[in-house]
Protein backbone atom coordinates (compact mmCIF):
# COMPACT_ATOMS: atom_id res chain seq x y z
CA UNK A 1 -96.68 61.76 -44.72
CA UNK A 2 -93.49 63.16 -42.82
CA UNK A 3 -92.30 63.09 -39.34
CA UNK A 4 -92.78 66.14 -37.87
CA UNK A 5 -89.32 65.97 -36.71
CA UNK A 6 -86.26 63.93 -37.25
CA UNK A 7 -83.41 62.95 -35.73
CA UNK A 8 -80.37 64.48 -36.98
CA UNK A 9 -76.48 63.76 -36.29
CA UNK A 10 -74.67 66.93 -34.65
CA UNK A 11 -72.16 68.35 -32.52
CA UNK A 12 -72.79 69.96 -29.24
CA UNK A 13 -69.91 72.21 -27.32
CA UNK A 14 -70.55 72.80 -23.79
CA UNK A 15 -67.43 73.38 -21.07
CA UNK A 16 -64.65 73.31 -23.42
CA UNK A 17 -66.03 70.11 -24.75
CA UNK A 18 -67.36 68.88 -27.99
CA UNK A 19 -70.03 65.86 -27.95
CA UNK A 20 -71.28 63.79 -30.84
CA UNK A 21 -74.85 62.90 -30.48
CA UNK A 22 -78.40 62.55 -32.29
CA UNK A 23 -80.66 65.76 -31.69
CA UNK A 24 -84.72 66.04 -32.87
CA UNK A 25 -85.03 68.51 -35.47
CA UNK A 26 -88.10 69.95 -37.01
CA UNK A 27 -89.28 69.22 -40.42
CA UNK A 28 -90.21 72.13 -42.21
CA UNK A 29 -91.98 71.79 -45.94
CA UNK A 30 -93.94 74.51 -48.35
CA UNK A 31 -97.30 73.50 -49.38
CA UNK A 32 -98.30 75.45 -52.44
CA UNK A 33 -101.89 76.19 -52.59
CA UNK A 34 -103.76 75.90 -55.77
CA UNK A 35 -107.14 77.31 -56.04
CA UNK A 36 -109.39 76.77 -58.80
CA UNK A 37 -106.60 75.79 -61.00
CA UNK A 38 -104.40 79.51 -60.34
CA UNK A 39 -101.69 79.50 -57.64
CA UNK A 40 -102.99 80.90 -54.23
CA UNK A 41 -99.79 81.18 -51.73
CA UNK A 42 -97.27 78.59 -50.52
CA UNK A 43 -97.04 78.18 -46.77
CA UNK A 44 -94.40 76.88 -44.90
CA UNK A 45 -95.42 74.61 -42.47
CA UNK A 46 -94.98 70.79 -40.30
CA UNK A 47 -96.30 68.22 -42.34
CA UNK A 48 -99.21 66.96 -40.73
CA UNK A 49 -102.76 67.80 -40.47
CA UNK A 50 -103.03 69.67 -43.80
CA UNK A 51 -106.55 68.88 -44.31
CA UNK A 52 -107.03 71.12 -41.36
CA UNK A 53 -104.62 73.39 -42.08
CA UNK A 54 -105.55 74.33 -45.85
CA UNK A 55 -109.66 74.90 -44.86
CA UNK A 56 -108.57 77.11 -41.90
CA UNK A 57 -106.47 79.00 -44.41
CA UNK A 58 -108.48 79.31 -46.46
CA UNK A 59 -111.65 80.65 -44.01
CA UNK A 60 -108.74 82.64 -41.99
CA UNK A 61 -108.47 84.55 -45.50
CA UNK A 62 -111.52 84.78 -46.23
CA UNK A 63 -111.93 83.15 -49.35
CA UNK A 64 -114.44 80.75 -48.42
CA UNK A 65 -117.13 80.73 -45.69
CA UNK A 66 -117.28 77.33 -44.62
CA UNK A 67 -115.95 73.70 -45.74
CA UNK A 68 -119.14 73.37 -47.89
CA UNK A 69 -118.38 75.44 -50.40
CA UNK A 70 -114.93 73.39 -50.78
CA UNK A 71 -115.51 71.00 -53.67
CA UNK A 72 -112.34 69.22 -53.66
CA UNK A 73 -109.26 69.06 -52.02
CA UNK A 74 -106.37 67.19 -53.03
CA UNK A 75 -102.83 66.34 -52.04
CA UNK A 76 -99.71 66.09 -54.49
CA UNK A 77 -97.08 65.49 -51.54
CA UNK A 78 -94.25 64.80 -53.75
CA UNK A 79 -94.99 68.01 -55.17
CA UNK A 80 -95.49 69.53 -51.93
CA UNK A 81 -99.25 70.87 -53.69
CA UNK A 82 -102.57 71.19 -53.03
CA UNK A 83 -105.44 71.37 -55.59
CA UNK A 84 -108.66 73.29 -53.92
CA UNK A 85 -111.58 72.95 -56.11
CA UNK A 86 -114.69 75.30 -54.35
CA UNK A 87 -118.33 74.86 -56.01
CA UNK A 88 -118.63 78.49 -57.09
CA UNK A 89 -115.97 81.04 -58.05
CA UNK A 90 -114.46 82.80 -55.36
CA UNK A 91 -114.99 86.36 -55.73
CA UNK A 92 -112.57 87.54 -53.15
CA UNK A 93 -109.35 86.42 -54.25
CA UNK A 94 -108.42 89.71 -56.14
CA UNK A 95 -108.56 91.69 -52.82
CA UNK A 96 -106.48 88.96 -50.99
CA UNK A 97 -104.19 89.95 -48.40
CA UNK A 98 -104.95 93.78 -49.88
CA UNK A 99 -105.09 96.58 -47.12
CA UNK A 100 -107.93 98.54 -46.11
CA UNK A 101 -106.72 101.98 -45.09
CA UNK A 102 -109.34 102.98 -42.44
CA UNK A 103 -108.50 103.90 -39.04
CA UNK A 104 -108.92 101.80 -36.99
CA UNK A 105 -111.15 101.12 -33.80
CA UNK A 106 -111.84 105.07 -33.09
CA UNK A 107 -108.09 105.70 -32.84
CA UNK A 108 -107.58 107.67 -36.01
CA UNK A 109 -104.87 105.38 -37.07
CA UNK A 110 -104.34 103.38 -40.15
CA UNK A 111 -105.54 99.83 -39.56
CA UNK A 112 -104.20 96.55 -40.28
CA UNK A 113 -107.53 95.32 -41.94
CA UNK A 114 -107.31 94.10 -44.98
CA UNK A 115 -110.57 93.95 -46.95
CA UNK A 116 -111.80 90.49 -46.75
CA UNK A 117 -111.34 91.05 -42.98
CA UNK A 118 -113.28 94.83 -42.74
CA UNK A 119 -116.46 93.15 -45.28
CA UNK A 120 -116.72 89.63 -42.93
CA UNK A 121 -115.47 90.33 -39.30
CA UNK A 122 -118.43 90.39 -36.93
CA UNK A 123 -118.07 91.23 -33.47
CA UNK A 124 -118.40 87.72 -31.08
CA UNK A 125 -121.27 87.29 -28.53
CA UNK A 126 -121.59 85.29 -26.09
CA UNK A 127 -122.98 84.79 -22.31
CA UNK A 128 -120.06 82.22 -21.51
CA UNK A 129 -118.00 82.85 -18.34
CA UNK A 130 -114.89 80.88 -17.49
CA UNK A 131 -113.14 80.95 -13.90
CA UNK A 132 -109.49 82.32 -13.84
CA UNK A 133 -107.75 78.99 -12.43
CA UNK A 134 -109.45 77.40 -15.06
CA UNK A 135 -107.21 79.09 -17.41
CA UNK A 136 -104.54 78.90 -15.90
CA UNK A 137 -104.77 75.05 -15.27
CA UNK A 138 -105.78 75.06 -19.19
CA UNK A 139 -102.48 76.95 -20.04
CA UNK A 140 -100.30 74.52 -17.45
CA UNK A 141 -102.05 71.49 -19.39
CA UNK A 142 -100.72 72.90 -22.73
CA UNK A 143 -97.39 73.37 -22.39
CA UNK A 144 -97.45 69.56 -20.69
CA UNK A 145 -98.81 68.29 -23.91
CA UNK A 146 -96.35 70.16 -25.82
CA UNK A 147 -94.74 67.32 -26.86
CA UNK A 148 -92.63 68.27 -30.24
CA UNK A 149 -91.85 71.81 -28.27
CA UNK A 150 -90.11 70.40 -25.36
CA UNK A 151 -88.49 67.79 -27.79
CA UNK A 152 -87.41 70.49 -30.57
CA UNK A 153 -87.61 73.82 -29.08
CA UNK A 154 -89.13 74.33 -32.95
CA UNK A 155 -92.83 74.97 -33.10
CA UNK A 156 -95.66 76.71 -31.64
CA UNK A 157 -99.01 75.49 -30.13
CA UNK A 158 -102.27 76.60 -29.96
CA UNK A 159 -105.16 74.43 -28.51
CA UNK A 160 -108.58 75.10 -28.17
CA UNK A 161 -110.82 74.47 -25.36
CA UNK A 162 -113.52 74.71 -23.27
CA UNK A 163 -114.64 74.61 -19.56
CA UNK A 164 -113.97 70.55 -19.60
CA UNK A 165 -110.55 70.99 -20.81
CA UNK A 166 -108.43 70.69 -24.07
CA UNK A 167 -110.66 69.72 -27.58
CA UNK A 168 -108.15 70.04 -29.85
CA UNK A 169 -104.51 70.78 -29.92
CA UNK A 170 -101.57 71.19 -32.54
CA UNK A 171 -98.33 72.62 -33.39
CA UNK A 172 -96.19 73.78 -36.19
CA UNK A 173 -93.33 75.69 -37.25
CA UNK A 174 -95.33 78.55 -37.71
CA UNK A 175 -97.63 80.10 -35.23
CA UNK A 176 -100.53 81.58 -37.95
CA UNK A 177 -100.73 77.53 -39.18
CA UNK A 178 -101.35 76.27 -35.90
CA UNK A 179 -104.14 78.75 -35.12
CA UNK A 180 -105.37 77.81 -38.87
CA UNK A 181 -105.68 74.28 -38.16
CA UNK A 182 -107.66 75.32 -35.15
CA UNK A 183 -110.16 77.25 -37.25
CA UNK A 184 -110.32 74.39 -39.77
CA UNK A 185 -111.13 71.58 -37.26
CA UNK A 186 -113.94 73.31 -35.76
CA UNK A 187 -115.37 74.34 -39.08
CA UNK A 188 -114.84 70.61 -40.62
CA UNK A 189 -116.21 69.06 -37.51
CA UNK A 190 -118.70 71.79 -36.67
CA UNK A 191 -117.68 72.70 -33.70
CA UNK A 192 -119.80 75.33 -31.26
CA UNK A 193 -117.74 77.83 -30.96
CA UNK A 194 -119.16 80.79 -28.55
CA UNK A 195 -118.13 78.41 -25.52
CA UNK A 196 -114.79 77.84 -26.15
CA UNK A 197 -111.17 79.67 -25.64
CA UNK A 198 -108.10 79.33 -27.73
CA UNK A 199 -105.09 78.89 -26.13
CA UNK A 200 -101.20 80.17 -27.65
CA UNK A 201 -98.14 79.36 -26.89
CA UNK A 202 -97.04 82.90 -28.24
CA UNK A 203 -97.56 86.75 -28.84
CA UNK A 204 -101.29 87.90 -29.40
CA UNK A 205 -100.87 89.81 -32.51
CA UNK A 206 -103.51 91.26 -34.68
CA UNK A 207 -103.71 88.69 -37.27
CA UNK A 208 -104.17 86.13 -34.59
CA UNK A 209 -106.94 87.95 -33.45
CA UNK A 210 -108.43 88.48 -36.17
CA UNK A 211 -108.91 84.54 -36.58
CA UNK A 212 -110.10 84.00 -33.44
CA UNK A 213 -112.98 86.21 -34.51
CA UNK A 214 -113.55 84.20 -37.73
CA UNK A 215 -113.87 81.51 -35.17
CA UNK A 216 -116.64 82.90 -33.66
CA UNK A 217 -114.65 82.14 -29.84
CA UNK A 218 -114.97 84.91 -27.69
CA UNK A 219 -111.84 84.14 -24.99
CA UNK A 220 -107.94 83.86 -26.67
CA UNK A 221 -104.94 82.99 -23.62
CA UNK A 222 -101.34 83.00 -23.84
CA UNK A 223 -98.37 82.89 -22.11
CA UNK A 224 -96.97 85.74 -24.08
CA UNK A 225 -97.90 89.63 -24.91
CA UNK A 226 -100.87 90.87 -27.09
CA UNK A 227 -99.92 93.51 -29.10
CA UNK A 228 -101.60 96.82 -28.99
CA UNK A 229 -102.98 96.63 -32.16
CA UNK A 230 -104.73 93.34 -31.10
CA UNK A 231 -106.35 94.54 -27.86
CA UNK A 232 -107.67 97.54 -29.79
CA UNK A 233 -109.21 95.47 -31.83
CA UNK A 234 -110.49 92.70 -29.48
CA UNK A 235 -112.20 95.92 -27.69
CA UNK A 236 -114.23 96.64 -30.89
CA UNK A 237 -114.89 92.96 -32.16
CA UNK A 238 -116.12 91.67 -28.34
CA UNK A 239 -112.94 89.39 -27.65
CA UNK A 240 -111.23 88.64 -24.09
CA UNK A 241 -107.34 88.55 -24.44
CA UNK A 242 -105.57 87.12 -21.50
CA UNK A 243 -101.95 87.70 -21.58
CA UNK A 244 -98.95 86.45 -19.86
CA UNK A 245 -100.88 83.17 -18.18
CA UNK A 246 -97.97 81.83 -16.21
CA UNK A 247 -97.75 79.73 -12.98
CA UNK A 248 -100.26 81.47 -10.68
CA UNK A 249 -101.18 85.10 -12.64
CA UNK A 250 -102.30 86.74 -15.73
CA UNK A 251 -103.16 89.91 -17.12
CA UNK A 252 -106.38 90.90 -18.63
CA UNK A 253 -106.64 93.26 -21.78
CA UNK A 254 -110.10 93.15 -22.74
CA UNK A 255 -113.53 92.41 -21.92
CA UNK A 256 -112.92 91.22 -18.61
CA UNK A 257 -116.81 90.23 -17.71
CA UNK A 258 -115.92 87.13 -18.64
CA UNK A 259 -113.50 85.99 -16.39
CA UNK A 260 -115.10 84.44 -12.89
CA UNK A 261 -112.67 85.90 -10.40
């Protein structure tokens, strides 16, 4: 499999000066999709961790419910493919990526739902309660571990976690793959969900959201903004969003009864 970055040859011009030297670059390589023997979409992505990153696709979209009703999955690398066999036909795939055009959370404006996500999305419950520092020490820890970041400037992370640290972590080119390798991993290694928080390197938009429901995890973090859209609809669908978790402060969007002040 390939390097999730390499080192490249380049020229770097600083004070009227122009330096040879080797620079870390990051890898970047489509992965077509094929599902049930028709072509589903071709992501973008860093090669590594696909396993993860095709199921958590694949549940993000709502095509399947859970890894057990994957049959097969295969990897062509040199064709950059691969083959997802599920054990029944999924039904879904003709409304895939379609919009819904309801309005959305009360506000009498159109909604970014798209169908698989207004028939599937339940809103998240949970008693858990996390203390403040906690996420801030969480959000500290991930940018330490953000190894290919600091080393790049490339990818994004997401991690997710829980009130004895970082589970899981990964990174990517694209910020949607590294929350769908999130989703993946706790679905292939059935993870409990309703006690843990996911953790971004970057904006809170409403697609993001929207998989941390699938998830089932009631608390997202970032360093970054929501977007409007995405606090609306972490209101509705019972999520926490904590934005801009830097240093020693944070704001809180949504659902603040659980955060332990």
């Amino acid at each position: 499999m390939a390097e999730v970055f390499d080192s490249r040859r380049i020229l770097v011009y600083s004070d009227h000066q122009v330096v040879e030297t080797e620079d870390p670059v990051v890898n970047e390589v489509p992965l077509t999709i094929m599902l049930n023997d028709s072509e589903l979409a071709t992501l973008l992505c860093s090669p590594y961790a696909l396993e993860e990153l095709v199921v958590g696709f694949l549940l993000s979209e709502g095509l399947v419910n859970g890894p057990d009703e994957v049959f097969s999955l295969q990897f062509r690398m040199e064709q950059g493919v691969a083959w997802v066999d599920t054990v029944n036909p999924v039904s879904r795939v003709d409304s895939f990526l379609r919009r819904n055009f309801a309005s959305c959370c009360g506000k009498g404006r159109p909604a970014l739902y798209f169908v698989n996500d207004r028939d599937q999305l339940k809103t998240v419950e949970t008693d858990a309660c996390f203390k403040a520092q906690h996420l801030l020490n969480l959000m500290a820890e991930l940018d330490r571990q953000s190894e290919n970041f600091h080393l790049t400037g490339g990818v994004h992370g997401a991690a997710l976690a829980d009130n004895n640290g970082i589970v899981v972590r990964y990174e990517d080119i694209g910020r949607h793959n590294a929350l769908d390798r999130i989703l993946g991993y706790v679905y292939l290694h059935s993870i409990y969900p309703t006690d843990k928080i996911v953790l971004l390197s970057g904006r809170i938009a409403s697609e993001m959201l929207i998989k941390t429901v699938r998830m089932r995890v009631p608390v997202v973090v970032s360093r970054s903004a929501p977007t409007g859209l995405a606090v609306d609809l972490a209101e509705e669908l019972g999520v926490t969003i904590v934005g801009f978790a830097r240093g020693e402060r944070m704001s809180i969007y949504s659902h603040p009864e659980r955060i332990d002040f």
